[in-house]
Protein backbone atom coordinates (compact mmCIF):
# COMPACT_ATOMS: atom_id res chain seq x y z
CA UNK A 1 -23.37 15.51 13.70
CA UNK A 2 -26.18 13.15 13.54
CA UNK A 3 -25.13 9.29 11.83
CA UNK A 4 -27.61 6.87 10.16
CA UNK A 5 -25.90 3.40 9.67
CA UNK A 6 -26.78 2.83 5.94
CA UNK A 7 -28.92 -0.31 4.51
CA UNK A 8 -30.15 -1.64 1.18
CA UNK A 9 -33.85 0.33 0.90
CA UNK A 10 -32.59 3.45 3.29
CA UNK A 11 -34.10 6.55 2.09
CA UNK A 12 -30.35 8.04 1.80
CA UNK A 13 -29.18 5.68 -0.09
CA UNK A 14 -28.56 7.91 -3.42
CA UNK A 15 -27.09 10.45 -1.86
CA UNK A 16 -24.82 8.26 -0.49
CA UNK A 17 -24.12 6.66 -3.27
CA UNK A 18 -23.16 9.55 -5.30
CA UNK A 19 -20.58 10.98 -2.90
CA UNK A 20 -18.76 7.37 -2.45
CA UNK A 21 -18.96 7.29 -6.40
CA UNK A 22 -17.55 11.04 -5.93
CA UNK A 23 -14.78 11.16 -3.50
CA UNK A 24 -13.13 7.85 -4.49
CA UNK A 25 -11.75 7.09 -8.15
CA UNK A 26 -13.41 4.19 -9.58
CA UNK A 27 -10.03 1.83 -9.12
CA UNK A 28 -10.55 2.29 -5.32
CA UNK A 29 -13.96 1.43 -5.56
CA UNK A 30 -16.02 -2.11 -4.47
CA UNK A 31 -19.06 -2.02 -6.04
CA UNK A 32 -21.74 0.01 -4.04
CA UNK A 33 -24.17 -3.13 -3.29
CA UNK A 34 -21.30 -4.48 -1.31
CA UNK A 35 -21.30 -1.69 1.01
CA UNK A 36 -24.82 -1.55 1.88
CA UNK A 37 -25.08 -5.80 2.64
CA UNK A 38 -26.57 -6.82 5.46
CA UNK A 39 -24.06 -8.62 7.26
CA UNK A 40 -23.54 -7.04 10.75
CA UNK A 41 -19.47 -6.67 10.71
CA UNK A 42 -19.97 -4.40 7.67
CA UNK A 43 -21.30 -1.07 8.80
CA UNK A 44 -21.86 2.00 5.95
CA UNK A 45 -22.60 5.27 7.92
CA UNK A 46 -23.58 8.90 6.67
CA UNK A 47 -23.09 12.01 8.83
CA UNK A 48 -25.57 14.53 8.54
CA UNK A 49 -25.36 17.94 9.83
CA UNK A 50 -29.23 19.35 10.15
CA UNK A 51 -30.15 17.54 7.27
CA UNK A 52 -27.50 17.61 4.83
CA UNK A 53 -25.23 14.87 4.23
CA UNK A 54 -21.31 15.78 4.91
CA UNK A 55 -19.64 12.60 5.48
CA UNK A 56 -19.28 8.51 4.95
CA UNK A 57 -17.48 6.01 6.75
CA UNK A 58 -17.77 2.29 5.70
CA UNK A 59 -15.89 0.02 8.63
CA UNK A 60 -15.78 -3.95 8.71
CA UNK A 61 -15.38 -5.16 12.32
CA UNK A 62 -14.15 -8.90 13.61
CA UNK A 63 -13.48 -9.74 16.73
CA UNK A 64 -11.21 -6.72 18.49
CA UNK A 65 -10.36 -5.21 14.97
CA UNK A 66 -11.54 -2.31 13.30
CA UNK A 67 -10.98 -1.63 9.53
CA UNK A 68 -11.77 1.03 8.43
CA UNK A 69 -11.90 0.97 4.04
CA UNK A 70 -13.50 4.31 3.46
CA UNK A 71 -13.91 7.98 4.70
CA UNK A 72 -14.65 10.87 2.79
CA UNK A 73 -16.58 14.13 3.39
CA UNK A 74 -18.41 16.13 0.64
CA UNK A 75 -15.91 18.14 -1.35
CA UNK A 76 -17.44 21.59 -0.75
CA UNK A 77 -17.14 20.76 3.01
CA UNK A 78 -13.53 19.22 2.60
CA UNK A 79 -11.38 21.32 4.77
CA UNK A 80 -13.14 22.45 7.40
CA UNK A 81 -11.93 19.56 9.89
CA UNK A 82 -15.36 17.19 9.45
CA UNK A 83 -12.56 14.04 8.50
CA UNK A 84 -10.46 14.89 11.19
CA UNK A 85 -13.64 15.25 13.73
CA UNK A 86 -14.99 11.77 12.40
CA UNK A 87 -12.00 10.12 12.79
CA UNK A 88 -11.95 11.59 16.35
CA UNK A 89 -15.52 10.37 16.77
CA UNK A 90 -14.72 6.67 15.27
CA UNK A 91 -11.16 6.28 17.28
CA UNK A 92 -13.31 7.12 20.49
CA UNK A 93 -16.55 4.60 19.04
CA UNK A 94 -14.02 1.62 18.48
CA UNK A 95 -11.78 2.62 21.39
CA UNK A 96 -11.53 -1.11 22.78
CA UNK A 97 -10.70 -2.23 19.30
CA UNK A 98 -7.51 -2.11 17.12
CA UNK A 99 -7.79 -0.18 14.27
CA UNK A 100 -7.01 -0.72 10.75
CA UNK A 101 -6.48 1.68 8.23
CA UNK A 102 -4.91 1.90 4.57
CA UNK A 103 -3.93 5.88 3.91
CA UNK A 104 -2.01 6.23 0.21
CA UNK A 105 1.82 6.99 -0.13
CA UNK A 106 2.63 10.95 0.31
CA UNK A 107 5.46 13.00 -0.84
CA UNK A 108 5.70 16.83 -1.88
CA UNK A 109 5.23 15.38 -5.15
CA UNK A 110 1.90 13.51 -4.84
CA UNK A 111 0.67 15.41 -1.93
CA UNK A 112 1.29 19.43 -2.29
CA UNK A 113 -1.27 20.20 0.06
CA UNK A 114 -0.48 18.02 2.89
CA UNK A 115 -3.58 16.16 2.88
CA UNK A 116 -2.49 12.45 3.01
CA UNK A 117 0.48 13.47 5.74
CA UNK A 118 -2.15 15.24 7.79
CA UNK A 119 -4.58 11.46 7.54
CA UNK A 120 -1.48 9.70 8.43
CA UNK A 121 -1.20 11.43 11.91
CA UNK A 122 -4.63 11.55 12.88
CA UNK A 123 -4.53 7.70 13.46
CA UNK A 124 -0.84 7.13 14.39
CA UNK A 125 -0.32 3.45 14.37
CA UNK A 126 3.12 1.02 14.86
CA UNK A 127 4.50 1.07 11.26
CA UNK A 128 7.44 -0.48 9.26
CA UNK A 129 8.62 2.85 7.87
CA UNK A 130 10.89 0.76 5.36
CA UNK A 131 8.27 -1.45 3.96
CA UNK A 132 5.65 -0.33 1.25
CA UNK A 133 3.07 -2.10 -0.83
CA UNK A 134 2.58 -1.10 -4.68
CA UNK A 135 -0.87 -1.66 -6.15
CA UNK A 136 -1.87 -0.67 -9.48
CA UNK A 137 -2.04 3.40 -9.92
CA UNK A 138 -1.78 3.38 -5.73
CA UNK A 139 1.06 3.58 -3.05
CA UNK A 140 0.78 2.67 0.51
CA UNK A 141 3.37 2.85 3.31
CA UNK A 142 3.06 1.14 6.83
C-alpha cells in the first residue's frame, strides 16, 4: 500500500475529504481544514492501493508520543483486514514512540459484530479497566 502524507492544495484532497466526512459521524469530527494544517506534529495520510484510495490515518506526534485521532478505511473495503494491516504498519512506523489511542466503549449491545473489541486488541495498551470517560453520544474505556 502506497501512503501520501496529505496537505492543503494536494491533488487528493477531496477524496479524502469525503471518506473522513464518511466514516466518522459529524460529532466525532474536527473540522477538515484542521487536519490538513501545516504544522509538522500533525500528519493526515491516505493509503492507496494502485491508485485507489482505501484508507486514512490522521496522527499528532510530540516528543516520544504518538496519538493517533483517526483511522478509517473505505466502507466497501471494511473487512478485509486493511485497519488491522495499517495499524500493523503505524505500530511498526512509531515503534520508538508511545502510542495513544481513543477506541469507543463495546458491549454485545453496541458492538454485535465485534468490531470495536477486535480495535481494542490490535493496540493493547496498560488500561484502568474500572475507569471510563462519558462524552456526549460516545463511551470510552481505558
Amino acid at each position: 500500500m502506497d501512503e501520501i502524507i496529505i496537505r492543503p492544495g494536494s491533488k487528493e484532497l477531496p477524496e479524502v475529504q469525503r471518506l473522513y466526512e464518511e466514516a466518522f459521524p459529524e460529532e466525532e469530527q474536527i473540522p477538515f481544514e484542521r487536519l490538513i494544517n501545516d504544522r509538522k506534529a500533525c500528519i493526515l495520510r491516505a493509503y492507496y492501493q494502485d491508485t485507489k484510495l482505501c484508507a486514512l490515518s490522521y496522527v499528532f506526534e510530540y516528543e516520544a508520543m504518538v496519538y493517533l485521532g483517526y483511522l478509517a478505511v473505505l466502507k466497501e473495503l471494511r473487512g478485509k483486514q486493511i485497519g488491522s494491516q495499517l495499524l500493523e504498519h503505524l505500530k511498526e512506523q512509531y515503534r520508538n514512540y508511545q502510542i495513544a489511542v481513543d477506541i469507543e466503549y463495546a458491549d454485545d449491545t453496541t458492538d454485535p459484530n465485534g468490531i470495536k473489541k477486535r480495535r481494542r486488541e490490535i493496540l493493547p495498551a496498560p488500561r484502568v479497566p474500572s475507569f471510563r470517560a462519558l462524552l456526549p453520544a460516545l463511551q470510552y474505556r481505558l
